[in-house]
C-alpha atoms as a PDB file:
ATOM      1  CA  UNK A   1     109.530 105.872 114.607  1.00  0.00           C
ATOM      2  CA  UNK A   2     110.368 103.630 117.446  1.00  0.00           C
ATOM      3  CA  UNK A   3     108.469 102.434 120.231  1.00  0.00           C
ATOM      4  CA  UNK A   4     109.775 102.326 124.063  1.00  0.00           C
ATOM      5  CA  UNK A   5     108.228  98.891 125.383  1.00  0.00           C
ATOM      6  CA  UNK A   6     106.255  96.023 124.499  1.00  0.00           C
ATOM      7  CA  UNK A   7     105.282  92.884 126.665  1.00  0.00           C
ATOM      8  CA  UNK A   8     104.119  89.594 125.706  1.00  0.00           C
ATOM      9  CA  UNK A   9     100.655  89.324 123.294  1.00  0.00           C
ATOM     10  CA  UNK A  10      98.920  86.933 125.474  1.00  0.00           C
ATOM     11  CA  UNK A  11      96.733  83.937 123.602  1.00  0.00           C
ATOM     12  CA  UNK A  12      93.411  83.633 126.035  1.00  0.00           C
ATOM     13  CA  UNK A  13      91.392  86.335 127.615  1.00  0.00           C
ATOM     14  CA  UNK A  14      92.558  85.221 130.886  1.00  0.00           C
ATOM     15  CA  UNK A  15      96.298  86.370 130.075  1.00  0.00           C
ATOM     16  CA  UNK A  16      94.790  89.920 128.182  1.00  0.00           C
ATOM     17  CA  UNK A  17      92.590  90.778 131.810  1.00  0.00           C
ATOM     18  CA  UNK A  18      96.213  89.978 133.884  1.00  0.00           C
ATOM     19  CA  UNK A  19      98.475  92.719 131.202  1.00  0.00           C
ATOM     20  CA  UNK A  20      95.231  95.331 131.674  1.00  0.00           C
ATOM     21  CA  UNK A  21      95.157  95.103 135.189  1.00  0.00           C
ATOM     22  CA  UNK A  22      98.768  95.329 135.406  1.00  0.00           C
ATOM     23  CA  UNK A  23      98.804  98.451 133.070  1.00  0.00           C
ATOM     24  CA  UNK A  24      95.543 100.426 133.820  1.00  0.00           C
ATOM     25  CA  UNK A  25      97.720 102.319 136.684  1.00  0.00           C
ATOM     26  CA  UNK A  26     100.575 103.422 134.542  1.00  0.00           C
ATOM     27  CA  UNK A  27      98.086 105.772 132.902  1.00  0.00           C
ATOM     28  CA  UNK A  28      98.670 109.516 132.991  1.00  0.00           C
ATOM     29  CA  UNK A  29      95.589 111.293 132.938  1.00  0.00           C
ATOM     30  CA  UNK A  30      97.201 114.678 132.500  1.00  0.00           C
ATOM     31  CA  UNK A  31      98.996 116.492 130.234  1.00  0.00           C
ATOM     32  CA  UNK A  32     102.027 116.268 129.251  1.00  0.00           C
ATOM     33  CA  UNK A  33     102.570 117.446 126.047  1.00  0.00           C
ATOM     34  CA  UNK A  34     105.681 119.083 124.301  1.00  0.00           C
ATOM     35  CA  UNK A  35     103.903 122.089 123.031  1.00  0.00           C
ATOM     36  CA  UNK A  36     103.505 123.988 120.451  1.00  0.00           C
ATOM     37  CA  UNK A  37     101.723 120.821 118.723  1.00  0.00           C
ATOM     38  CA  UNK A  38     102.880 120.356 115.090  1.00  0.00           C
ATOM     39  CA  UNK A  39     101.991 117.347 114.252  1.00  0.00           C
ATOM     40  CA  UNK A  40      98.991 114.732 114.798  1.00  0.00           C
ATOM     41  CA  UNK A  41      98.184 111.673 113.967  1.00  0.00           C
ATOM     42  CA  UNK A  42      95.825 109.141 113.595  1.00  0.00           C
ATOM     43  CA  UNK A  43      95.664 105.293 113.603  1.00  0.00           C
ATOM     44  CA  UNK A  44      92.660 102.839 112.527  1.00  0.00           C
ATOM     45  CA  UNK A  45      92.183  99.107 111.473  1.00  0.00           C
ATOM     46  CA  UNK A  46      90.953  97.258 108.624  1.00  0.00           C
ATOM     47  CA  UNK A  47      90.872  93.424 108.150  1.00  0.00           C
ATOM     48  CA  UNK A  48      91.952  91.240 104.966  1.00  0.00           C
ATOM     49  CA  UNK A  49      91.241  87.263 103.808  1.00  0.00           C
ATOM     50  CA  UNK A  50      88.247  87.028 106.444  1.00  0.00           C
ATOM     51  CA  UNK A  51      89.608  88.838 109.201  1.00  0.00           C
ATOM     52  CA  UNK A  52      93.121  86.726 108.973  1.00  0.00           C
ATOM     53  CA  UNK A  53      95.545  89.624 108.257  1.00  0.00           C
ATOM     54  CA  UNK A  54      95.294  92.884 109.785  1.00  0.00           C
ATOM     55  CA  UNK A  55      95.692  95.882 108.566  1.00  0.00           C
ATOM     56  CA  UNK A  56      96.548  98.942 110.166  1.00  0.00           C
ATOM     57  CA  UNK A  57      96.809 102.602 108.878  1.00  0.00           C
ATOM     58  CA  UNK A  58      98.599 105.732 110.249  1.00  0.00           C
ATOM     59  CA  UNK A  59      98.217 109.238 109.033  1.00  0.00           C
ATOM     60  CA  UNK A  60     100.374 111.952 110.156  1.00  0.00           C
ATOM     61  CA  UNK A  61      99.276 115.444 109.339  1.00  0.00           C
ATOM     62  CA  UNK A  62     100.450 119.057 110.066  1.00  0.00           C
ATOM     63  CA  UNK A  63      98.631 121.104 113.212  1.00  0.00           C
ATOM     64  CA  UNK A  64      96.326 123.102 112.973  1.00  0.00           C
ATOM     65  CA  UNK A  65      96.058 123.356 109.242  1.00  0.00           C
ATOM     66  CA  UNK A  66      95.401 119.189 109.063  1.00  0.00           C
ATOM     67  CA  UNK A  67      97.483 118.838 105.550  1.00  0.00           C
ATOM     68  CA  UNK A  68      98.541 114.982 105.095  1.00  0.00           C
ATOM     69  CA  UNK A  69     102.420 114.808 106.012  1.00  0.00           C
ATOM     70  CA  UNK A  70     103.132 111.112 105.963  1.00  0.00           C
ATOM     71  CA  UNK A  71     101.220 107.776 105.525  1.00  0.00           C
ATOM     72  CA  UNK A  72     101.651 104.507 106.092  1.00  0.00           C
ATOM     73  CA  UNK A  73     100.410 100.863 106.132  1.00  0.00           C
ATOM     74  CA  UNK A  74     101.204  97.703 107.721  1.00  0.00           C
ATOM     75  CA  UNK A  75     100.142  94.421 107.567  1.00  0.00           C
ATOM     76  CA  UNK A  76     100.598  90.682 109.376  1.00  0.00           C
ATOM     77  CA  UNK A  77      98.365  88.034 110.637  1.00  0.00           C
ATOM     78  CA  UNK A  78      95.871  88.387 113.207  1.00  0.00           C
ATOM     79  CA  UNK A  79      96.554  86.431 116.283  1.00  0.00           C
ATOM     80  CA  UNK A  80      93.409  87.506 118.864  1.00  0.00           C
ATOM     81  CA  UNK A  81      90.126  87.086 118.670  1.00  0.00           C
ATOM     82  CA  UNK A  82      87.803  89.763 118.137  1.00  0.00           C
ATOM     83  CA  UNK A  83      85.788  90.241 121.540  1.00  0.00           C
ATOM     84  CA  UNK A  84      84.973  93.612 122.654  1.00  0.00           C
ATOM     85  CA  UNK A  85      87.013  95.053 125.575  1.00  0.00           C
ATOM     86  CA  UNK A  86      90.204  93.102 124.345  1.00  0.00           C
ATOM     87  CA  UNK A  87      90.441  95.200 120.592  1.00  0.00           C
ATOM     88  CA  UNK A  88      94.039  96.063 121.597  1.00  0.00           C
ATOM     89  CA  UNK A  89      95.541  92.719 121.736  1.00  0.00           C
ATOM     90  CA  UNK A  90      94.026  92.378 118.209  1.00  0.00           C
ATOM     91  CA  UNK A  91      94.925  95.428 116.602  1.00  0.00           C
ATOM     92  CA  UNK A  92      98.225  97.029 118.307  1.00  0.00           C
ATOM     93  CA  UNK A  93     100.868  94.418 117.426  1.00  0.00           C
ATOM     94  CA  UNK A  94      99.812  95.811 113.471  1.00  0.00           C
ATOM     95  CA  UNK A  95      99.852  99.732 114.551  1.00  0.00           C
ATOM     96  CA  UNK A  96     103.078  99.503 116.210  1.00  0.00           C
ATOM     97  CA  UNK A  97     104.637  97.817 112.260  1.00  0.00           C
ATOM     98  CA  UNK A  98     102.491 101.035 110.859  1.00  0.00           C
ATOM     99  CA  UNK A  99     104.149 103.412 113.331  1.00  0.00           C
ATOM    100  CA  UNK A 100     107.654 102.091 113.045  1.00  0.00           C
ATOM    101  CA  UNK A 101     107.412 102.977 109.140  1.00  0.00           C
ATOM    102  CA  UNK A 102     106.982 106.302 109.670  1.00  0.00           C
ATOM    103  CA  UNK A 103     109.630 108.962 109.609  1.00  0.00           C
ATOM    104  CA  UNK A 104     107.427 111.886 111.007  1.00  0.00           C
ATOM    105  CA  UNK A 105     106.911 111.715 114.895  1.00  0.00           C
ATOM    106  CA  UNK A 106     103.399 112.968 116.139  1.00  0.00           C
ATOM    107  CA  UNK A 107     102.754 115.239 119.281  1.00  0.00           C
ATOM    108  CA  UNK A 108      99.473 113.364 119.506  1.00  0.00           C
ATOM    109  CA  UNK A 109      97.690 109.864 118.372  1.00  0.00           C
ATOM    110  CA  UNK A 110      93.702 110.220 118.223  1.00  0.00           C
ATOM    111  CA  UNK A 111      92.825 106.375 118.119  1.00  0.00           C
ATOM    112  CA  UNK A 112      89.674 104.925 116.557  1.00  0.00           C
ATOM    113  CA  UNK A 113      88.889 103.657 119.657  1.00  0.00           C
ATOM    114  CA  UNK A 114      88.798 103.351 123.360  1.00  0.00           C
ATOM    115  CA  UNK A 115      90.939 105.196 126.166  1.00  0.00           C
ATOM    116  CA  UNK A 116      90.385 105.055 129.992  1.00  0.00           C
ATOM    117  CA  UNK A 117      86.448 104.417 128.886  1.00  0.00           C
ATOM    118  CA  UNK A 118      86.840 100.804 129.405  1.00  0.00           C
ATOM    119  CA  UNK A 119      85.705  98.065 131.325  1.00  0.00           C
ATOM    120  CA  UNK A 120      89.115  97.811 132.839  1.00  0.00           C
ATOM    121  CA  UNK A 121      90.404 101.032 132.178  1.00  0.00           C
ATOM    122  CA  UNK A 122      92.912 100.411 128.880  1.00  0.00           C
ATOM    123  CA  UNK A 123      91.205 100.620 125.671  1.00  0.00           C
ATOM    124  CA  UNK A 124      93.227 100.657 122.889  1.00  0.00           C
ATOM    125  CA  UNK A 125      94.087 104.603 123.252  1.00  0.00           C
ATOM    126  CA  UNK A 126      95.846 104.462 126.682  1.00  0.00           C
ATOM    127  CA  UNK A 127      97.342 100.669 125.453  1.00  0.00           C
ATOM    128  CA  UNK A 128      99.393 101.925 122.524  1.00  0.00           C
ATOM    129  CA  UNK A 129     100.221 105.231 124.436  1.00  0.00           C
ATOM    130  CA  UNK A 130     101.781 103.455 127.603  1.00  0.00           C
ATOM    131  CA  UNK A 131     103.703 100.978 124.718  1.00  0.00           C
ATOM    132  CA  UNK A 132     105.389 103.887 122.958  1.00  0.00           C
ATOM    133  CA  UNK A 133     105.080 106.522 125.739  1.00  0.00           C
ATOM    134  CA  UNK A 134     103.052 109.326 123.535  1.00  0.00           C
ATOM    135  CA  UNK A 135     100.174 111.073 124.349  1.00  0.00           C
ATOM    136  CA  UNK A 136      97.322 109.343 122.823  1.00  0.00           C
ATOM    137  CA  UNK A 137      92.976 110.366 122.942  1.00  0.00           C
ATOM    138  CA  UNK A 138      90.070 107.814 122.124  1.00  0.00           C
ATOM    139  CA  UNK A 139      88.103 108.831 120.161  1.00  0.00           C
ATOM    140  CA  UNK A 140      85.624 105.909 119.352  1.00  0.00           C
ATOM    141  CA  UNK A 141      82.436 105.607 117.512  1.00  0.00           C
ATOM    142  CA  UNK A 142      80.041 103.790 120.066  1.00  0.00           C
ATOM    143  CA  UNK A 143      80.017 103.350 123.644  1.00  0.00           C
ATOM    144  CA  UNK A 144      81.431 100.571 125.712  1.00  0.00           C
ATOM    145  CA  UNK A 145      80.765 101.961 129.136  1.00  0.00           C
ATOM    146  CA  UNK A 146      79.056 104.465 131.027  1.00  0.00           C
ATOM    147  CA  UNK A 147      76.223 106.498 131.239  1.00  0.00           C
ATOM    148  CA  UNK A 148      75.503 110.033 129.999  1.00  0.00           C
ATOM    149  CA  UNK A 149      73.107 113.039 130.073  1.00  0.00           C
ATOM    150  CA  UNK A 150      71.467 113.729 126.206  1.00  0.00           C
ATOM    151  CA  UNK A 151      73.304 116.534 125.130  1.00  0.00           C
ATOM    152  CA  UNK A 152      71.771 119.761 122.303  1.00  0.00           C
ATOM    153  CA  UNK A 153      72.430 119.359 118.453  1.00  0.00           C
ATOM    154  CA  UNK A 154      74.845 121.582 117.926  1.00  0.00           C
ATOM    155  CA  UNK A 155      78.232 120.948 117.226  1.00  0.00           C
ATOM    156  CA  UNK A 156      80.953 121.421 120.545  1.00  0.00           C
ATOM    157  CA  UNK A 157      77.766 119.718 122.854  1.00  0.00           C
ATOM    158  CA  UNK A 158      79.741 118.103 125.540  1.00  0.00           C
ATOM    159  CA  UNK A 159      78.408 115.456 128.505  1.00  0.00           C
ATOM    160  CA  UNK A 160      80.624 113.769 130.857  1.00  0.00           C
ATOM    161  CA  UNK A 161      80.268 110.175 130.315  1.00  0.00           C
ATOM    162  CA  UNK A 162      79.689 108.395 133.904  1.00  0.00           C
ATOM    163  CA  UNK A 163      80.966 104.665 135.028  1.00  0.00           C
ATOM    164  CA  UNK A 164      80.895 103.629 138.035  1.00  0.00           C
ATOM    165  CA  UNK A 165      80.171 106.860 139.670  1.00  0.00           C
ATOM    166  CA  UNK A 166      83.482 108.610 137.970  1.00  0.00           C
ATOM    167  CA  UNK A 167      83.935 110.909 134.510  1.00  0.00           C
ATOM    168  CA  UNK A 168      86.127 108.647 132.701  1.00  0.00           C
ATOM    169  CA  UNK A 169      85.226 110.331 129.188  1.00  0.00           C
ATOM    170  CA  UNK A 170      83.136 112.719 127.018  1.00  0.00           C
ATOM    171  CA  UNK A 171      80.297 112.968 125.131  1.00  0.00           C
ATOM    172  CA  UNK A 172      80.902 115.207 122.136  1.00  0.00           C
ATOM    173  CA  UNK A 173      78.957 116.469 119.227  1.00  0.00           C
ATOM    174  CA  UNK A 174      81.550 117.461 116.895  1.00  0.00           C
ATOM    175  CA  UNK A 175      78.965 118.110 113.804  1.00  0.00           C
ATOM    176  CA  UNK A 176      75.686 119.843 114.561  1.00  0.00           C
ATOM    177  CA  UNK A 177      72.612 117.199 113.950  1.00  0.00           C
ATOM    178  CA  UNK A 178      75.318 114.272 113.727  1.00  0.00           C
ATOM    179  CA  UNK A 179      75.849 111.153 115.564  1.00  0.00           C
ATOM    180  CA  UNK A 180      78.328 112.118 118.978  1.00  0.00           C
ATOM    181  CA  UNK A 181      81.828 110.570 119.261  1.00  0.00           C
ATOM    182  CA  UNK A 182      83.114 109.262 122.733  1.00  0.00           C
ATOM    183  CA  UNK A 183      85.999 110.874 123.673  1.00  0.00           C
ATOM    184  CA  UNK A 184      88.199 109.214 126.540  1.00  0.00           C
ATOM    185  CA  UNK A 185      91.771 110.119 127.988  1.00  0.00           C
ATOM    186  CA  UNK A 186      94.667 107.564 126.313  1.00  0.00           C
ATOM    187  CA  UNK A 187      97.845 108.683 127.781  1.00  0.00           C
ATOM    188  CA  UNK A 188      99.278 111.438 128.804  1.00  0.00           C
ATOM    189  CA  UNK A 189      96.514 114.022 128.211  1.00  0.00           C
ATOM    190  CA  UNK A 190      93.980 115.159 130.458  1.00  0.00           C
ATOM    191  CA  UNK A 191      90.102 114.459 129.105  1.00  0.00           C
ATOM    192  CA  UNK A 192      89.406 118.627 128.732  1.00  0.00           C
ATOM    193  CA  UNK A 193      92.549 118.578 126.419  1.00  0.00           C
ATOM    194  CA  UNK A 194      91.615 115.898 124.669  1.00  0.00           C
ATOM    195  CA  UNK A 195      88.088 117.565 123.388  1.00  0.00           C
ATOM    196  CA  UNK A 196      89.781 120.565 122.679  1.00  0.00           C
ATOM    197  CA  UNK A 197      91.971 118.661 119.889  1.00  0.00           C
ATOM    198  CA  UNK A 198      89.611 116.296 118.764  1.00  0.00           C
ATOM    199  CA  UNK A 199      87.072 119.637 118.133  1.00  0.00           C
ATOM    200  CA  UNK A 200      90.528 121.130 116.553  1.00  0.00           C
ATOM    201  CA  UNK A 201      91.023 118.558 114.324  1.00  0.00           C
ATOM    202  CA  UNK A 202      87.447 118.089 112.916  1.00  0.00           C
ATOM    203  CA  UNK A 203      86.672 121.274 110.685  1.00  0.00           C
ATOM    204  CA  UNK A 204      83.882 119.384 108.503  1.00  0.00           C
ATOM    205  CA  UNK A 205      83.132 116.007 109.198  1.00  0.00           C
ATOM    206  CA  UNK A 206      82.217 114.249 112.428  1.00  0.00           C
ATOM    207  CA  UNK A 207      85.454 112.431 112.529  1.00  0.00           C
ATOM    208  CA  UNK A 208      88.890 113.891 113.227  1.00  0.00           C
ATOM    209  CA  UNK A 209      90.670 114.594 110.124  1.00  0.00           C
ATOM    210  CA  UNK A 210      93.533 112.322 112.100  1.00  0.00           C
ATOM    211  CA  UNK A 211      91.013 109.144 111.994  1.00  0.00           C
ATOM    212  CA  UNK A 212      88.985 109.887 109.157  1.00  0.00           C
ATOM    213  CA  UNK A 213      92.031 109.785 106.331  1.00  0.00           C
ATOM    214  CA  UNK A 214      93.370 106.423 108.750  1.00  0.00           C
ATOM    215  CA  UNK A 215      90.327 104.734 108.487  1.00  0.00           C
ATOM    216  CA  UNK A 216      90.031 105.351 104.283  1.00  0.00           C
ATOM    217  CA  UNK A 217      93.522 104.206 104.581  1.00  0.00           C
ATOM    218  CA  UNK A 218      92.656 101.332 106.115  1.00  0.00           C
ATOM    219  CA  UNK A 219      89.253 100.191 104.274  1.00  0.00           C
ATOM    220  CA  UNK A 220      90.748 101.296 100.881  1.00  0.00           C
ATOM    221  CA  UNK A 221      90.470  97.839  98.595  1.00  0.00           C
END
């Protein structure tokens, strides 16, 4: 698989906040998706030799049974500093040598991580969507921004999460009595869209099935 554009991987913070601020408007915040969906993917990061090589992980798998189509892993030196808000410049440059290696091309990228539901508007999710012009969901662990309503047990409990006075993600329960993920718009697919594959793609665990085999991938010793 080949990505469309790239730009140059800035070495302060001061050059990442100038490439965000350029990009944050290119975002698409609706759909548009080549449908039926038959494949999804996911991508996630693990570190080696104290953080000094990175490590990224891409599963591919069929949709909507979730089988495992294709896997890969990449590695090279890390280059950026890990400081939250600025996880893409760290981690992308390692995805996109993950997603070049593989043969099968997703419909969708769930991204351990960040979309619009950033500080500046371009967590890692709408980043790496806007580099290889796919449709792309965050779905992180934590929050970075926002507030949100507390939302029932049960798995499929949704809140809008609030910054700034706009939705710019989800609240989701996506296993009743379980943690809930954040869910956030990356590229090219609209936030009600994007719960209705991350709840599609998580059968029995909280994480997607996209993530979940990405982020063994890219842990495994």
């Amino acid at each position: 698989m080949k990505f469309y554009r790239d730009h140059a991987w800035p070495s302060t913070l001061e050059e990442a906040i100038v490439i965000q601020e350029k990009l944050r408007d290119q975002v698409i915040n609706e759909d548009q998706l080549q449908e039926p969906i038959q494949y999804v993917a996911g991508v996630d990061m693990g570190f080696e030799a104290d953080g000094t090589i990175s490590r990224a992980a891409v599963a591919v798998l069929s949709f909507p049974d979730l089988q495992v189509i294709e896997t890969s892993l990449a590695h090279r030196p890390t280059t950026f500093p890990y400081v939250p808000g600025f996880l893409s410049f760290r981690e992308i440059p390692a995805v996109l040598d993950a997603l070049e290696k593989i043969k099968t091309t997703p419909d969708i990228i769930l991204c351990d991580g960040q979309g619009i539901a950033h500080p500046r508007g371009l967590g890692i999710a709408s980043h790496l969507g806007l580099l290889i012009d796919m449709p792309t969901i965050g779905v992180a662990k934590s929050r970075l921004v926002g507030k949100y309503e507390e939302l029932p047990e049960t798995k499929g409990s949704r809140q809008p999460l609030i910054y700034k006075g706009e939705t710019v993600g989800a609240v989701l329960r996506t296993r009743t009595g379980v943690k809930p993920l954040y869910i956030s718009s990356g590229h090219r697919v609209s936030l009600p869209t994007a719960i209705d594959y991350v709840l599609r793609c998580t059968p029995k665990y909280r994480l997607p099935e996209t993530t979940r085999i990405a982020d063994k991938l890219a842990s495994a010793k």
